[in-house]
C-alpha atoms as a PDB file:
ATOM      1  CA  UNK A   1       4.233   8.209  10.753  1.00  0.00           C
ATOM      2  CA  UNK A   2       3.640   8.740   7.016  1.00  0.00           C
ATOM      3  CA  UNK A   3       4.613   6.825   4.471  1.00  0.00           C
ATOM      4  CA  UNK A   4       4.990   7.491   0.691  1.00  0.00           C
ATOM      5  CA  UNK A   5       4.131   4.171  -1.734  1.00  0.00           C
ATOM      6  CA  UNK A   6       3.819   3.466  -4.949  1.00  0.00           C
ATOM      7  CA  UNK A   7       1.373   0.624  -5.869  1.00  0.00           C
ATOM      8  CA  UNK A   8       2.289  -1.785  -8.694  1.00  0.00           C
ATOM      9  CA  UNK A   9      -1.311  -3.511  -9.535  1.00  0.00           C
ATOM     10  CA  UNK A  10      -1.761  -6.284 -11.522  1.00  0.00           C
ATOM     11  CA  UNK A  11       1.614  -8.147 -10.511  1.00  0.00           C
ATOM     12  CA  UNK A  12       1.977 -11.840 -10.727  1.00  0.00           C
ATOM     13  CA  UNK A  13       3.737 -11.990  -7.231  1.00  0.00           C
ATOM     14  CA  UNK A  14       2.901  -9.991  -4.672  1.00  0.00           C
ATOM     15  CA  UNK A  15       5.422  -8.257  -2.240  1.00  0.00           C
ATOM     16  CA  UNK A  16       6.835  -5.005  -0.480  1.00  0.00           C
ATOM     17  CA  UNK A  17      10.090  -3.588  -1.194  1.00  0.00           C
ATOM     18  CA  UNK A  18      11.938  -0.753   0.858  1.00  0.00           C
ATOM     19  CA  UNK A  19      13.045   1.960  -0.280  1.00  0.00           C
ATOM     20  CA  UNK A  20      14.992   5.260   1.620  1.00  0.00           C
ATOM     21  CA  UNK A  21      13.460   8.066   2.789  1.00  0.00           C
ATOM     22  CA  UNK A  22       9.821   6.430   3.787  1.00  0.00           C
ATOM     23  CA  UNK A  23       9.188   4.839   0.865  1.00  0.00           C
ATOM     24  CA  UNK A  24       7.696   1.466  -0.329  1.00  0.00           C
ATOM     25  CA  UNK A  25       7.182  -0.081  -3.178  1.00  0.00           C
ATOM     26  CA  UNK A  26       4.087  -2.810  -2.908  1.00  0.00           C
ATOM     27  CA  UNK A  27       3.188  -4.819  -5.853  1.00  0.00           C
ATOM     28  CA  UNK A  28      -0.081  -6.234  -5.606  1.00  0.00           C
ATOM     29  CA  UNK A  29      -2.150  -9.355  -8.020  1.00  0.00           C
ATOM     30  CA  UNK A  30      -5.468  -7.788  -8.191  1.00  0.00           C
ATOM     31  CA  UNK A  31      -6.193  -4.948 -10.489  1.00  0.00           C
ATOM     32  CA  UNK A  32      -6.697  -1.425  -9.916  1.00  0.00           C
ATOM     33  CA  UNK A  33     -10.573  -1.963 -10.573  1.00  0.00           C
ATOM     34  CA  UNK A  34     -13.398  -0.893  -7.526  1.00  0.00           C
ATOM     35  CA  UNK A  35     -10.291  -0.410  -5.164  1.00  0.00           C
ATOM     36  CA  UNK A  36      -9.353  -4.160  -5.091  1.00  0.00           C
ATOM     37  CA  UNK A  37      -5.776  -2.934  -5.697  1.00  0.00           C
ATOM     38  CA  UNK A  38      -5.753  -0.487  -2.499  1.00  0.00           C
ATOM     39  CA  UNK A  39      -7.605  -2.637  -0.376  1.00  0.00           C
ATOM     40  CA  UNK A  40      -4.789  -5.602  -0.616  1.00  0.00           C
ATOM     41  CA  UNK A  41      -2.050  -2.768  -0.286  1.00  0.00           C
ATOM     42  CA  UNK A  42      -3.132  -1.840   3.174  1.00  0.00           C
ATOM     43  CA  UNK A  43      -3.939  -5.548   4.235  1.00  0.00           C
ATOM     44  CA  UNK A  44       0.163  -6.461   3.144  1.00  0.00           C
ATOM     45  CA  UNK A  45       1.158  -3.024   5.189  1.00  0.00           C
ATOM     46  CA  UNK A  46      -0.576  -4.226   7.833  1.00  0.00           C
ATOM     47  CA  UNK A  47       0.801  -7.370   8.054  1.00  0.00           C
ATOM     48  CA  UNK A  48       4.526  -5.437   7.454  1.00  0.00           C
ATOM     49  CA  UNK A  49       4.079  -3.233  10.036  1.00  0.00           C
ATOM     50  CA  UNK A  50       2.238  -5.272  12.643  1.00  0.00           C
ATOM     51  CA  UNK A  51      -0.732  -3.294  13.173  1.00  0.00           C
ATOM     52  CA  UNK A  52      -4.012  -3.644  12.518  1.00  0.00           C
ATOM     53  CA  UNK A  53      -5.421  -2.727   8.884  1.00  0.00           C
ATOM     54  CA  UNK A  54      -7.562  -0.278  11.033  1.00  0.00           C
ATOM     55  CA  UNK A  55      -4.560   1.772  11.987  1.00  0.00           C
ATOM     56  CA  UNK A  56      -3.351   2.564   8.250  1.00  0.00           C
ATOM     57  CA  UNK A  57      -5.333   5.347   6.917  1.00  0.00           C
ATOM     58  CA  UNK A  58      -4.939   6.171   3.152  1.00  0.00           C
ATOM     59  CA  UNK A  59      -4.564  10.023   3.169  1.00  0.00           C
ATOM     60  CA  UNK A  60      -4.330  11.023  -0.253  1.00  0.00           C
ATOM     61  CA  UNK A  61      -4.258   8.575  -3.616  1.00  0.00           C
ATOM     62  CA  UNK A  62      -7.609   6.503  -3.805  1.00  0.00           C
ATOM     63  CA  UNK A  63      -7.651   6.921  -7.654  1.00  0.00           C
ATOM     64  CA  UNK A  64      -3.727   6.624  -8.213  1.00  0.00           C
ATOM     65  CA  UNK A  65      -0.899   4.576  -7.672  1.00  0.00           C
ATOM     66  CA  UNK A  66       1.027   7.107  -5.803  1.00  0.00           C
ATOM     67  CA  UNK A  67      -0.184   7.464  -2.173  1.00  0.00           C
ATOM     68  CA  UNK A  68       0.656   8.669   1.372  1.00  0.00           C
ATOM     69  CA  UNK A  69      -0.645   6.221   4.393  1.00  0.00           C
ATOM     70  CA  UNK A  70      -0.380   7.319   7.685  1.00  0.00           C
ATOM     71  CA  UNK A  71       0.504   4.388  10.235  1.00  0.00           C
ATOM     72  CA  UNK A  72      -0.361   4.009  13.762  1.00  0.00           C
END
């Protein structure tokens, strides 16, 4: 399954919000700065999803907030 999610980096709470059609929203504390931002994005997906952060692969979006994960 892919998913579509926009990364809000930088937040002062962290947290995942559903939206239709495959979407997430996943505001993150750290900074978009050496990939911190990314790297905490896939461990809270993981967590969401109950897989292991091994089984999300970011697919397109390693510079940008926009990305597409595949899951499973």
């Amino acid at each position: 399954m892919q998913i579509s999610v926009r990364v809000a980096a930088g937040s002062s709470k962290e947290g995942i919000e559903v939206l239709p059609k495959n979407r997430f929203k996943v505001s993150v504390k750290p900074k978009a700065e050496g990939g911190a931002a990314t790297t905490r994005t896939l461990e809270l997906l993981a967590a969401y999803f109950k897989v292991p952060i091994k089984k999300l692969h970011l697919i397109r979006g390693h510079k940008t907030p926009s990305k597409i994960i595949s899951v499973g």
